[in-house]
Protein backbone atom coordinates (compact mmCIF):
# COMPACT_ATOMS: atom_id res chain seq x y z
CA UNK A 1 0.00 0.00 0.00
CA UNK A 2 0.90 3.49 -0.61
CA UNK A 3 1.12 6.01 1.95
CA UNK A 4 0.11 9.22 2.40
CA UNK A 5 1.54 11.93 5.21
CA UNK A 6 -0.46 10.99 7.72
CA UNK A 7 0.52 7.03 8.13
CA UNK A 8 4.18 7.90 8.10
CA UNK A 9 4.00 10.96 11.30
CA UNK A 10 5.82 8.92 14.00
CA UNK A 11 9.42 9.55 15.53
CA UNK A 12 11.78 7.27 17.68
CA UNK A 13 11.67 4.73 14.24
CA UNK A 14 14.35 2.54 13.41
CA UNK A 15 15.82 3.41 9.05
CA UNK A 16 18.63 2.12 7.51
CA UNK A 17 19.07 2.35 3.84
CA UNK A 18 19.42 -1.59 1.74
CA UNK A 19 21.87 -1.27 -0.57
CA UNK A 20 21.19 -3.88 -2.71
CA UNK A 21 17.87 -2.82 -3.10
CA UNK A 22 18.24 0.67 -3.49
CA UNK A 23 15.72 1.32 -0.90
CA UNK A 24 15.27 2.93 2.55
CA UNK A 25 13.63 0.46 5.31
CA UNK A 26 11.85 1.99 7.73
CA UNK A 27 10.21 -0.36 10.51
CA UNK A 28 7.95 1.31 13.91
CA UNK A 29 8.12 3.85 16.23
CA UNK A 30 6.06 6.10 18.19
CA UNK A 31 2.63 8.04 17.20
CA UNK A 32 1.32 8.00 20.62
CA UNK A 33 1.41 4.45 20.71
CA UNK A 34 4.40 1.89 19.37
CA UNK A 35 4.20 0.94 16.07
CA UNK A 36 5.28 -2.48 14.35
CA UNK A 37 5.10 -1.49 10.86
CA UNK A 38 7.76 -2.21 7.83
CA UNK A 39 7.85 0.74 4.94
CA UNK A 40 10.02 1.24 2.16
CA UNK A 41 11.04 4.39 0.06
CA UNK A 42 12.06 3.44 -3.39
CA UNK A 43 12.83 6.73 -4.53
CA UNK A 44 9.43 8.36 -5.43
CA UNK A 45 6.84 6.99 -3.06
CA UNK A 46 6.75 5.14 0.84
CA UNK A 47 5.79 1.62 0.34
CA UNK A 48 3.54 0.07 3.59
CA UNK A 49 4.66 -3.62 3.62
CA UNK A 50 2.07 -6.17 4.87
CA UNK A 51 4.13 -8.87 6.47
CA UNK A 52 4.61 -10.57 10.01
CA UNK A 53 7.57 -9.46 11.99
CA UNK A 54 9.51 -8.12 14.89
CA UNK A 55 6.69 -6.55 18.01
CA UNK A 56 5.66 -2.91 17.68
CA UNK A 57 8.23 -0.88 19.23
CA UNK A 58 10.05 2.92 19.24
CA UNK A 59 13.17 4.23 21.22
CA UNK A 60 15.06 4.34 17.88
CA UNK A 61 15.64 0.38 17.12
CA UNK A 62 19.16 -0.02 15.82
CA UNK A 63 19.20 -0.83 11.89
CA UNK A 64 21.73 -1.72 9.56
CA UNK A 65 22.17 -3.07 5.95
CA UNK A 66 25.06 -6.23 5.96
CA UNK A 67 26.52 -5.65 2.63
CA UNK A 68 27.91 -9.34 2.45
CA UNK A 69 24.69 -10.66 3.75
CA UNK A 70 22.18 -8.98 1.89
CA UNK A 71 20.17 -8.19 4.71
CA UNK A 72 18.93 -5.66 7.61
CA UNK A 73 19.80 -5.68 10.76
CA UNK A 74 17.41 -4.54 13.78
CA UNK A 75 18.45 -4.80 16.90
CA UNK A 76 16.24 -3.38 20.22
CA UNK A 77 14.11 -0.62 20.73
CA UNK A 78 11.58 0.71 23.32
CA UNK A 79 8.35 -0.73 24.14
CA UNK A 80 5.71 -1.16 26.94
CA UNK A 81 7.63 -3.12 28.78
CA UNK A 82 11.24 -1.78 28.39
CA UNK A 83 14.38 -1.79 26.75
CA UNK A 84 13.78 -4.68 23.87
CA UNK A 85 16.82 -7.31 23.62
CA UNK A 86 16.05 -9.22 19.96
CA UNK A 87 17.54 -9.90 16.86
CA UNK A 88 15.59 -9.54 13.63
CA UNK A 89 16.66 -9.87 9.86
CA UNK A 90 14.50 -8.38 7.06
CA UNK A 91 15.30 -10.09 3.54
CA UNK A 92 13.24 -7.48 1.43
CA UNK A 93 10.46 -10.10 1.79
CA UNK A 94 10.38 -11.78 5.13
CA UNK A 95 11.51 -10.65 8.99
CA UNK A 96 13.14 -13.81 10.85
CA UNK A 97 14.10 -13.41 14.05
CA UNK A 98 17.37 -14.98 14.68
CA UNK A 99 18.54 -13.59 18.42
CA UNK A 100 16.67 -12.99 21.93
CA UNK A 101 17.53 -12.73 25.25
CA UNK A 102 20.75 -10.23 24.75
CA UNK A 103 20.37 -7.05 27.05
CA UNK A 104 17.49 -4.93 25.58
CA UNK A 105 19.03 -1.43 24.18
CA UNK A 106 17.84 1.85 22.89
CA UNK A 107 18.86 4.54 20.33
CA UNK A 108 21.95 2.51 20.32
CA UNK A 109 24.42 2.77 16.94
CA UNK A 110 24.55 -1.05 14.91
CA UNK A 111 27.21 -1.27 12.13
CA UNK A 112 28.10 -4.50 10.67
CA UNK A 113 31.98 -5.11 10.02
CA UNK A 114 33.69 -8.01 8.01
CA UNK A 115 37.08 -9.25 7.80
């Protein structure tokens, strides 16, 4: 779905840009409640994605695109009940989860390095 201004007014969202793609991924934040939405910008136009995936949350989750990978990185966030500690990959098409149970952060930095 395509949005328009008002879907998209939020802050404290986690955004990280997909190389391989050529697209920014944008996924939650707040609007006076947490969100636990995935959008894209292609370039012209903010893309709502319908798809399962990590709980709604804000406090900035950490995101990163892993350029060997292929895939973004979110890490943490904010929600009701605190400081959020998981691990979530988003493929373009799918979230997996694929850590938990770390100590939750917030508006933390995430970078990916390789050897």
């Amino acid at each position: 779905k395509i949005a328009d201004s008002e879907q998209l007014k939020r802050d404290h969202q986690g955004m990280s840009y997909d190389n391989a793609r050529g697209r920014v991924v944008l996924f939650g934040g707040w609007d006076g409640k947490y969100l636990g939405d995935t959008w894209e910008w292609d370039g012209v136009r903010w893309l709502g994605i319908q798809v399962a995936g990590p709980s709604a949350r804000g406090g900035i989750p950490s995101m990163a695109y892993d350029t060997h990978r292929k895939k973004m990185v979110l890490f943490g966030g904010w929600d009701a009940t605190g400081p959020v500690s998981d691990i979530w990959e988003w493929d373009g098409k799918l979230w997996k989860q694929v850590a938990g149970s770390l100590i939750g952060r917030h508006d933390a930095g995430l970078r990916p390095e390789h050897q």
